[in-house]
PDB file of N, CA and C in Angstrom:
ATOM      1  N   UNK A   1       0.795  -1.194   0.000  1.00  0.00           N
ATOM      2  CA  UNK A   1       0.000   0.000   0.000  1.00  0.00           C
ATOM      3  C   UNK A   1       0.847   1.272   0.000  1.00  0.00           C
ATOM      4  N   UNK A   2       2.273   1.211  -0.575  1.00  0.00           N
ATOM      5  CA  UNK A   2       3.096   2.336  -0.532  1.00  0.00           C
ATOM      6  C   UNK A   2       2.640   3.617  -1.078  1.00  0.00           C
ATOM      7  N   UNK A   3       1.981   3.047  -2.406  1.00  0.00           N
ATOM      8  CA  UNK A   3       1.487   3.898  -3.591  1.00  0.00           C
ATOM      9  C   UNK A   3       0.097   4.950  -3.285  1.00  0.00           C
ATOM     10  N   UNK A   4      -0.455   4.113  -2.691  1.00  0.00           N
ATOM     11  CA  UNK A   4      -1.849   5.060  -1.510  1.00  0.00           C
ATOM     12  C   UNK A   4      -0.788   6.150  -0.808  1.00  0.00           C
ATOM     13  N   UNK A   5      -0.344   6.079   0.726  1.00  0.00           N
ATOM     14  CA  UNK A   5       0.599   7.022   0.711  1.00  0.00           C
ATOM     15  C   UNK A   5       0.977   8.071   0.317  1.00  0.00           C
ATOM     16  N   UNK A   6       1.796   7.447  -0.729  1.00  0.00           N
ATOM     17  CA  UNK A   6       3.150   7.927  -1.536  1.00  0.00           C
ATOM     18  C   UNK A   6       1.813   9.195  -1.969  1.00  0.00           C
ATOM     19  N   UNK A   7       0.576   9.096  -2.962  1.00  0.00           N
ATOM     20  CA  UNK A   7      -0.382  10.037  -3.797  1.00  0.00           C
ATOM     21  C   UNK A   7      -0.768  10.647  -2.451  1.00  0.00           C
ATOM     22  N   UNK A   8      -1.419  10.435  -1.180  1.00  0.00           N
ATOM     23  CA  UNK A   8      -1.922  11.224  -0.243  1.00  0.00           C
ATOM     24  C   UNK A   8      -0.729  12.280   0.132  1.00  0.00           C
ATOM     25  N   UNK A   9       0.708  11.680   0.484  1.00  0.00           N
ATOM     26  CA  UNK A   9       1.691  12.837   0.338  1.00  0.00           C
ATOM     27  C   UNK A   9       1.957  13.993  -0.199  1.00  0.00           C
ATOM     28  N   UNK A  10       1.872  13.069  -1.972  1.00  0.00           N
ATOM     29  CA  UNK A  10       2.011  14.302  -2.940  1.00  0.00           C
ATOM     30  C   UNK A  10       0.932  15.466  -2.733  1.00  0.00           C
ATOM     31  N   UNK A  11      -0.571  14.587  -2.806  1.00  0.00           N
ATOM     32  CA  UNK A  11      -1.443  15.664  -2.391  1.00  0.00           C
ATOM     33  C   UNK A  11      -1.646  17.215  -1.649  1.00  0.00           C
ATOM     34  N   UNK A  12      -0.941  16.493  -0.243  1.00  0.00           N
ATOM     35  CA  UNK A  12      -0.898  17.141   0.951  1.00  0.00           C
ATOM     36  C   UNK A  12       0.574  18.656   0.580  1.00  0.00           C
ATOM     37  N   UNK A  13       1.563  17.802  -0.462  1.00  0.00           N
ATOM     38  CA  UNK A  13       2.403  18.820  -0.527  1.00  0.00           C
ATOM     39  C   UNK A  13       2.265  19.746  -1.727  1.00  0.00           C
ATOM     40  N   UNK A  14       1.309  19.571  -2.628  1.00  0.00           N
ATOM     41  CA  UNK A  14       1.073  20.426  -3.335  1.00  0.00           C
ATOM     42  C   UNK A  14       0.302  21.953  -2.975  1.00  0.00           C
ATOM     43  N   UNK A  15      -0.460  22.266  -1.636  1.00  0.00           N
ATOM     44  CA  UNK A  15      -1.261  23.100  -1.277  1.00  0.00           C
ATOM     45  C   UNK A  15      -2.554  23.960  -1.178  1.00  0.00           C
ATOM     46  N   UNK A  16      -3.209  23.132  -2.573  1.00  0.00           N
ATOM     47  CA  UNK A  16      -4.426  23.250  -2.805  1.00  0.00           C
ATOM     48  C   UNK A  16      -5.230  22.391  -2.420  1.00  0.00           C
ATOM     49  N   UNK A  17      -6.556  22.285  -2.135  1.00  0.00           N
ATOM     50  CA  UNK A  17      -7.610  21.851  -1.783  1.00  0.00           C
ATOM     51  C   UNK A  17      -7.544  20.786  -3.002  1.00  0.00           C
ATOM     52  N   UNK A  18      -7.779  21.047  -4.196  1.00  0.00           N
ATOM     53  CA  UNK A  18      -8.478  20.981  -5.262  1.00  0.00           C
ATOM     54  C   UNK A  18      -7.172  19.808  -5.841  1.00  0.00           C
ATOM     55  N   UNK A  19      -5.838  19.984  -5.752  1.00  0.00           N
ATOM     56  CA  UNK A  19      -4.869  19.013  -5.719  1.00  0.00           C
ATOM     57  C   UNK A  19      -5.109  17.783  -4.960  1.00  0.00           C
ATOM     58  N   UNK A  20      -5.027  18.303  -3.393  1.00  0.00           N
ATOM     59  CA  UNK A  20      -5.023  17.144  -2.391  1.00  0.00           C
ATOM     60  C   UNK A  20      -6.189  16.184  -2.916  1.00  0.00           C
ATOM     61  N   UNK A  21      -7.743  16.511  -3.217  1.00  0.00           N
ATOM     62  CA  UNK A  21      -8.800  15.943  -3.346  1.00  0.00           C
ATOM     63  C   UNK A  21      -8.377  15.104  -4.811  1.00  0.00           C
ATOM     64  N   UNK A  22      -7.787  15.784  -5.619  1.00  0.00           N
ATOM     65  CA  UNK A  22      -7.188  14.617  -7.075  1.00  0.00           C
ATOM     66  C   UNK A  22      -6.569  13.292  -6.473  1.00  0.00           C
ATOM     67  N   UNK A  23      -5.179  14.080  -5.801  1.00  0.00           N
ATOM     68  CA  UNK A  23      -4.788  12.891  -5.237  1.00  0.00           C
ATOM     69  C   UNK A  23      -5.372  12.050  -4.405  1.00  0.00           C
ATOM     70  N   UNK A  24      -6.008  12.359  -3.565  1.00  0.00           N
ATOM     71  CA  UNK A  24      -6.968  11.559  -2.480  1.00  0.00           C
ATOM     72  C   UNK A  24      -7.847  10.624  -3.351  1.00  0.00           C
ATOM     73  N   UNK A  25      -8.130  10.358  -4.668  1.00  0.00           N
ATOM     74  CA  UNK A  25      -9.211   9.766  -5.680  1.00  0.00           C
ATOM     75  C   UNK A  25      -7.798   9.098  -6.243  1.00  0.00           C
ATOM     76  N   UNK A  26      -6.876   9.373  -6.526  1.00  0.00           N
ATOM     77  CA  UNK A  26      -6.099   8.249  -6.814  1.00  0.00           C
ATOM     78  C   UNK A  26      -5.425   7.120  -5.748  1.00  0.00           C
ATOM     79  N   UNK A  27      -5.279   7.722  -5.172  1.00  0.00           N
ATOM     80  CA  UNK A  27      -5.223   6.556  -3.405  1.00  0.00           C
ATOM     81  C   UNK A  27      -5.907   5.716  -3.434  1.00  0.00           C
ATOM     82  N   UNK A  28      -7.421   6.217  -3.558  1.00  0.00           N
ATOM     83  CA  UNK A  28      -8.813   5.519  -2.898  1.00  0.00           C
ATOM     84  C   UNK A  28      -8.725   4.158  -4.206  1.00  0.00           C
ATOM     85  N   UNK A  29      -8.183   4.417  -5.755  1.00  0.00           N
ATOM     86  CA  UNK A  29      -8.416   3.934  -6.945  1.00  0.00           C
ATOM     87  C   UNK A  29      -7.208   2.945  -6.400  1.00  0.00           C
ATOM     88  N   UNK A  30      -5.923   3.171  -6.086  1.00  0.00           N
ATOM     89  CA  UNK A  30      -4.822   2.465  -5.508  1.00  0.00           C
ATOM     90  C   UNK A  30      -5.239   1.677  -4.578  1.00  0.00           C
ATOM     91  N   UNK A  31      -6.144   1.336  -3.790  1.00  0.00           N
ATOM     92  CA  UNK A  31      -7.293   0.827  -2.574  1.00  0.00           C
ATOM     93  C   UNK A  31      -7.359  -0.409  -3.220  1.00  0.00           C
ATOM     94  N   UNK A  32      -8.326  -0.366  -4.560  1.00  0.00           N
ATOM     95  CA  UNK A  32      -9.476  -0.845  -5.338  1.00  0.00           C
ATOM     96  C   UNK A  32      -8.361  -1.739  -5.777  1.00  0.00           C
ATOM     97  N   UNK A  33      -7.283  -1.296  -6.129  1.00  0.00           N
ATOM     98  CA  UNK A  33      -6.241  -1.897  -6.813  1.00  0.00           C
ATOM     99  C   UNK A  33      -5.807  -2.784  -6.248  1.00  0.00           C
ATOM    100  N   UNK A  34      -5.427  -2.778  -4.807  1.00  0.00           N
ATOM    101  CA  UNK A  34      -4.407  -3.904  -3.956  1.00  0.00           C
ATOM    102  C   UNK A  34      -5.728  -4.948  -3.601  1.00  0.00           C
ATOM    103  N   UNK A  35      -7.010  -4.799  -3.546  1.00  0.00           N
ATOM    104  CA  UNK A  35      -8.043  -5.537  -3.516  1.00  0.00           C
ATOM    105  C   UNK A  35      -7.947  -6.134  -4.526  1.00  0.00           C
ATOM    106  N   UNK A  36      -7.708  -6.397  -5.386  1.00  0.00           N
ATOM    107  CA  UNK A  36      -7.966  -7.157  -6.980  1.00  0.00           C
ATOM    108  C   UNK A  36      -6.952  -7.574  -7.082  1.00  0.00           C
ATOM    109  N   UNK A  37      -5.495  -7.309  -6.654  1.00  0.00           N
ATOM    110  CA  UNK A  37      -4.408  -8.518  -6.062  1.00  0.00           C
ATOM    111  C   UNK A  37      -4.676  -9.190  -5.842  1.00  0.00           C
ATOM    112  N   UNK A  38      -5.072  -8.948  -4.547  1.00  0.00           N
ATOM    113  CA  UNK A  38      -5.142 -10.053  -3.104  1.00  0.00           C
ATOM    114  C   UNK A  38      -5.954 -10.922  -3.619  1.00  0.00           C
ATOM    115  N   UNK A  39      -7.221 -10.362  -4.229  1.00  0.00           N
ATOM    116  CA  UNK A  39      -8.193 -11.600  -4.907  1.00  0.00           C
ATOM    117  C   UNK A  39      -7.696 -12.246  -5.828  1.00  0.00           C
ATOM    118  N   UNK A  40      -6.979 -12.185  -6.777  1.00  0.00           N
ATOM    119  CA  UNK A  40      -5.853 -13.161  -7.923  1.00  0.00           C
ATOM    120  C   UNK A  40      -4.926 -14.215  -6.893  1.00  0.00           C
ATOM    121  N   UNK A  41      -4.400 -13.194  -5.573  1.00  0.00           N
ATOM    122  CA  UNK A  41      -3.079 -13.856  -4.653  1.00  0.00           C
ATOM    123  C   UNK A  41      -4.548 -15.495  -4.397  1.00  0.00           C
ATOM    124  N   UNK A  42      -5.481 -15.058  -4.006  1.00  0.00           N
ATOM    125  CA  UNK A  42      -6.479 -15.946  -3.051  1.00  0.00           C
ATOM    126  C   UNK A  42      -6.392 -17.271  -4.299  1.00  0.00           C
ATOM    127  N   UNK A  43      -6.772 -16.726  -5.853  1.00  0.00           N
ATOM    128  CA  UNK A  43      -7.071 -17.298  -6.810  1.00  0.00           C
ATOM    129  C   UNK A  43      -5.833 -18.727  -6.620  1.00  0.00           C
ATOM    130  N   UNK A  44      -4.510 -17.637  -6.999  1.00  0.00           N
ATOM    131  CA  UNK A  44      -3.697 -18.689  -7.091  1.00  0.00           C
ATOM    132  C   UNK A  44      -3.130 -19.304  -5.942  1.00  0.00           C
ATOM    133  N   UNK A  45      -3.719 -18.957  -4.952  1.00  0.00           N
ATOM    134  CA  UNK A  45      -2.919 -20.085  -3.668  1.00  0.00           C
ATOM    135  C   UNK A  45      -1.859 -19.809  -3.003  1.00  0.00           C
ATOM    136  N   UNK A  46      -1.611 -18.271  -2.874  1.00  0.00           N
ATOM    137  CA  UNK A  46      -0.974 -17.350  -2.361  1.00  0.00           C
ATOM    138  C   UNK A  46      -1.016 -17.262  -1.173  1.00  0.00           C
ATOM    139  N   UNK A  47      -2.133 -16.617  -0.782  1.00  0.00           N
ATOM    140  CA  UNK A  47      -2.619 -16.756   0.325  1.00  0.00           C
ATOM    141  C   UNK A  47      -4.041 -17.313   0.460  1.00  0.00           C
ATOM    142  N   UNK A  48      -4.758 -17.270   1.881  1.00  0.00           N
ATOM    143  CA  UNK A  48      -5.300 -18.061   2.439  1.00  0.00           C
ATOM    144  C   UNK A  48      -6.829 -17.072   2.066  1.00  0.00           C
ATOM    145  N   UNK A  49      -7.947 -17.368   2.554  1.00  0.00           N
ATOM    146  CA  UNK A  49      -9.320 -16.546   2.437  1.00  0.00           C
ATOM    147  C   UNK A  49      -9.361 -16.039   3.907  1.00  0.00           C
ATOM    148  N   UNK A  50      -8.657 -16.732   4.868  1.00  0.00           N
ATOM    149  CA  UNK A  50      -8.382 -15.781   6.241  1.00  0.00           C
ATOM    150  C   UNK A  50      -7.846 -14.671   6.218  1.00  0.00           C
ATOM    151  N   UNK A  51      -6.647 -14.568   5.833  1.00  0.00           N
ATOM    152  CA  UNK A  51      -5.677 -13.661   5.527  1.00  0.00           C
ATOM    153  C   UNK A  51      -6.380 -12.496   4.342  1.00  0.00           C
ATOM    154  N   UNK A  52      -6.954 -13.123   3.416  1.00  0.00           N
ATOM    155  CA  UNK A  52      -7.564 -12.185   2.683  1.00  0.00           C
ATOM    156  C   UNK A  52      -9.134 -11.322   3.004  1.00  0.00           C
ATOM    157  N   UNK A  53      -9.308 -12.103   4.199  1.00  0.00           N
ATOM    158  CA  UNK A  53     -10.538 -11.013   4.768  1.00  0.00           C
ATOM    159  C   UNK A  53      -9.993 -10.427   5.633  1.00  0.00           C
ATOM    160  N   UNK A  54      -8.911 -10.468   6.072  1.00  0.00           N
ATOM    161  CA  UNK A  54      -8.301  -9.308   7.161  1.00  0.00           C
ATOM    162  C   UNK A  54      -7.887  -8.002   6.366  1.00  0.00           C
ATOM    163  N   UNK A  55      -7.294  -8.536   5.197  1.00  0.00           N
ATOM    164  CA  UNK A  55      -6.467  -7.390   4.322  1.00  0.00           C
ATOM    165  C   UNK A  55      -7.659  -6.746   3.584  1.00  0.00           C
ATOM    166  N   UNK A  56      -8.772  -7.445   3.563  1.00  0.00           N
ATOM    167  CA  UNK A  56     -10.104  -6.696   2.681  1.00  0.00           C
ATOM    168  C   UNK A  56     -10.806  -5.390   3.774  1.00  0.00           C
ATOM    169  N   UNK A  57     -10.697  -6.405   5.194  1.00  0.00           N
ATOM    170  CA  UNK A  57     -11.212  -5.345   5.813  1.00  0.00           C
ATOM    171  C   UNK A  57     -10.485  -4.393   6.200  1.00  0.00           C
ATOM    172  N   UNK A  58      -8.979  -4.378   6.136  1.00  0.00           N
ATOM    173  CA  UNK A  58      -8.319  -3.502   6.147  1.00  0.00           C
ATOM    174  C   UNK A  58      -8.096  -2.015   4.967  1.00  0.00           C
ATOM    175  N   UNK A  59      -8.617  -2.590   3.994  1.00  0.00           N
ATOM    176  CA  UNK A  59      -8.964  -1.883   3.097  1.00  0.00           C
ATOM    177  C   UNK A  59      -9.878  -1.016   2.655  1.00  0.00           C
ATOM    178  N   UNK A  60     -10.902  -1.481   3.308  1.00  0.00           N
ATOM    179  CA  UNK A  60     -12.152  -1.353   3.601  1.00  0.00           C
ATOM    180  C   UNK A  60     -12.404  -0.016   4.498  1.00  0.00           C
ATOM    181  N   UNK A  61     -11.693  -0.177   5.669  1.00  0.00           N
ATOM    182  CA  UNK A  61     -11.179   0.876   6.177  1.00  0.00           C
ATOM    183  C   UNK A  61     -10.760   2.069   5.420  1.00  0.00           C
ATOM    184  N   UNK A  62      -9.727   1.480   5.028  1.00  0.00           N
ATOM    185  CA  UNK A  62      -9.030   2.899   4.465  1.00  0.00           C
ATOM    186  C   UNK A  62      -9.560   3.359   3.363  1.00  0.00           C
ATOM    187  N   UNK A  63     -10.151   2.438   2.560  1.00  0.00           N
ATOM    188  CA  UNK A  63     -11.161   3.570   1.434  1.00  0.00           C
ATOM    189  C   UNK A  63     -11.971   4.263   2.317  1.00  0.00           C
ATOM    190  N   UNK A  64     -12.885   3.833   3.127  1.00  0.00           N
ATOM    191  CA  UNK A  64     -14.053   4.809   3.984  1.00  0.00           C
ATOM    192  C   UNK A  64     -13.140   6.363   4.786  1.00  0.00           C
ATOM    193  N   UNK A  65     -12.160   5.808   4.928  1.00  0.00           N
ATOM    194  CA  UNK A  65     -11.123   7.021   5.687  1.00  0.00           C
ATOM    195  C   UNK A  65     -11.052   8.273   4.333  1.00  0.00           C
ATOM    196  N   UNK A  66     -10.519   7.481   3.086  1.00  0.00           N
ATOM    197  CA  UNK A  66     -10.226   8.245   2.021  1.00  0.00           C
ATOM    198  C   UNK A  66     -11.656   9.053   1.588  1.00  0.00           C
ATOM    199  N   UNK A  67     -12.353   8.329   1.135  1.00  0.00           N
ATOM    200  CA  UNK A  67     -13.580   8.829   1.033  1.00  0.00           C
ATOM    201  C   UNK A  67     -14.021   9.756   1.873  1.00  0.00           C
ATOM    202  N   UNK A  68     -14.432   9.709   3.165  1.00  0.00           N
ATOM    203  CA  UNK A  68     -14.623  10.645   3.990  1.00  0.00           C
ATOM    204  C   UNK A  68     -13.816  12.386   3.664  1.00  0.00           C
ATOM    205  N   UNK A  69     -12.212  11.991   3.478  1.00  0.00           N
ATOM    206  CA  UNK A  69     -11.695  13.058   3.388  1.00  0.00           C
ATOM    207  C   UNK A  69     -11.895  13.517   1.698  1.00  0.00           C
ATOM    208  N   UNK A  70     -12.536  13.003   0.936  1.00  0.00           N
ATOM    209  CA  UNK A  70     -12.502  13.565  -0.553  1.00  0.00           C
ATOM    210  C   UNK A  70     -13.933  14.390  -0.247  1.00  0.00           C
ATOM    211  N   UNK A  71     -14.708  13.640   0.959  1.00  0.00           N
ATOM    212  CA  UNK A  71     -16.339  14.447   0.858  1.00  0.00           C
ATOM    213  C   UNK A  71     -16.065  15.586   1.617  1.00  0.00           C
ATOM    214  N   UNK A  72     -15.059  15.857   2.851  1.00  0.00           N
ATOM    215  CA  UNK A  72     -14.785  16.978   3.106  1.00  0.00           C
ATOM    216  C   UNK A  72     -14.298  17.830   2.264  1.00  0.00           C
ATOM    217  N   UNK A  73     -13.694  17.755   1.262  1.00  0.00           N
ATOM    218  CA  UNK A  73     -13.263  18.488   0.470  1.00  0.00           C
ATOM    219  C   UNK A  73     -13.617  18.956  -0.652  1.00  0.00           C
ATOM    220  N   UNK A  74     -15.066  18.478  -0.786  1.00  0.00           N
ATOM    221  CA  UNK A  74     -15.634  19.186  -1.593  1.00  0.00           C
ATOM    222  C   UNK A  74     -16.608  20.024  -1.443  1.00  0.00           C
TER     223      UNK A  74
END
């Protein structure tokens, strides 16, 4: 999940509202992304469906976090 981060950073250091909220929608899309891994990882026997409902709901999380802050910002 470096890449979530890494875009909320850039966001935050660019200084506009209207920046941060771009980046904050590419995070949330970076979210969506490591979810559709993990579901291929599950596919091929990577990992387990335990392990992959921890990391879903962990995700899960953090889109609702992201989200929240894209609705403040608009």
């Amino acid at each position: 999940m470096p890449l979530i981060a890494e875009c909320w950073g850039k966001g935050q250091g660019k200084g506009s509202a209207k920046d941060f909220r771009r980046f904050l929608l590419i995070s949330r899309g970076s979210a969506y992304e490591v979810n559709s891994i993990l579901q291929i990882c599950v596919r091929l026997g990577y990992i387990g469906e335990e392990n992959y409902r921890k990391f879903r709901g962990d995700i899960v999380c953090i889109t609702k976090m992201i989200s929240g802050l894209i609705k403040s910002l608009e």
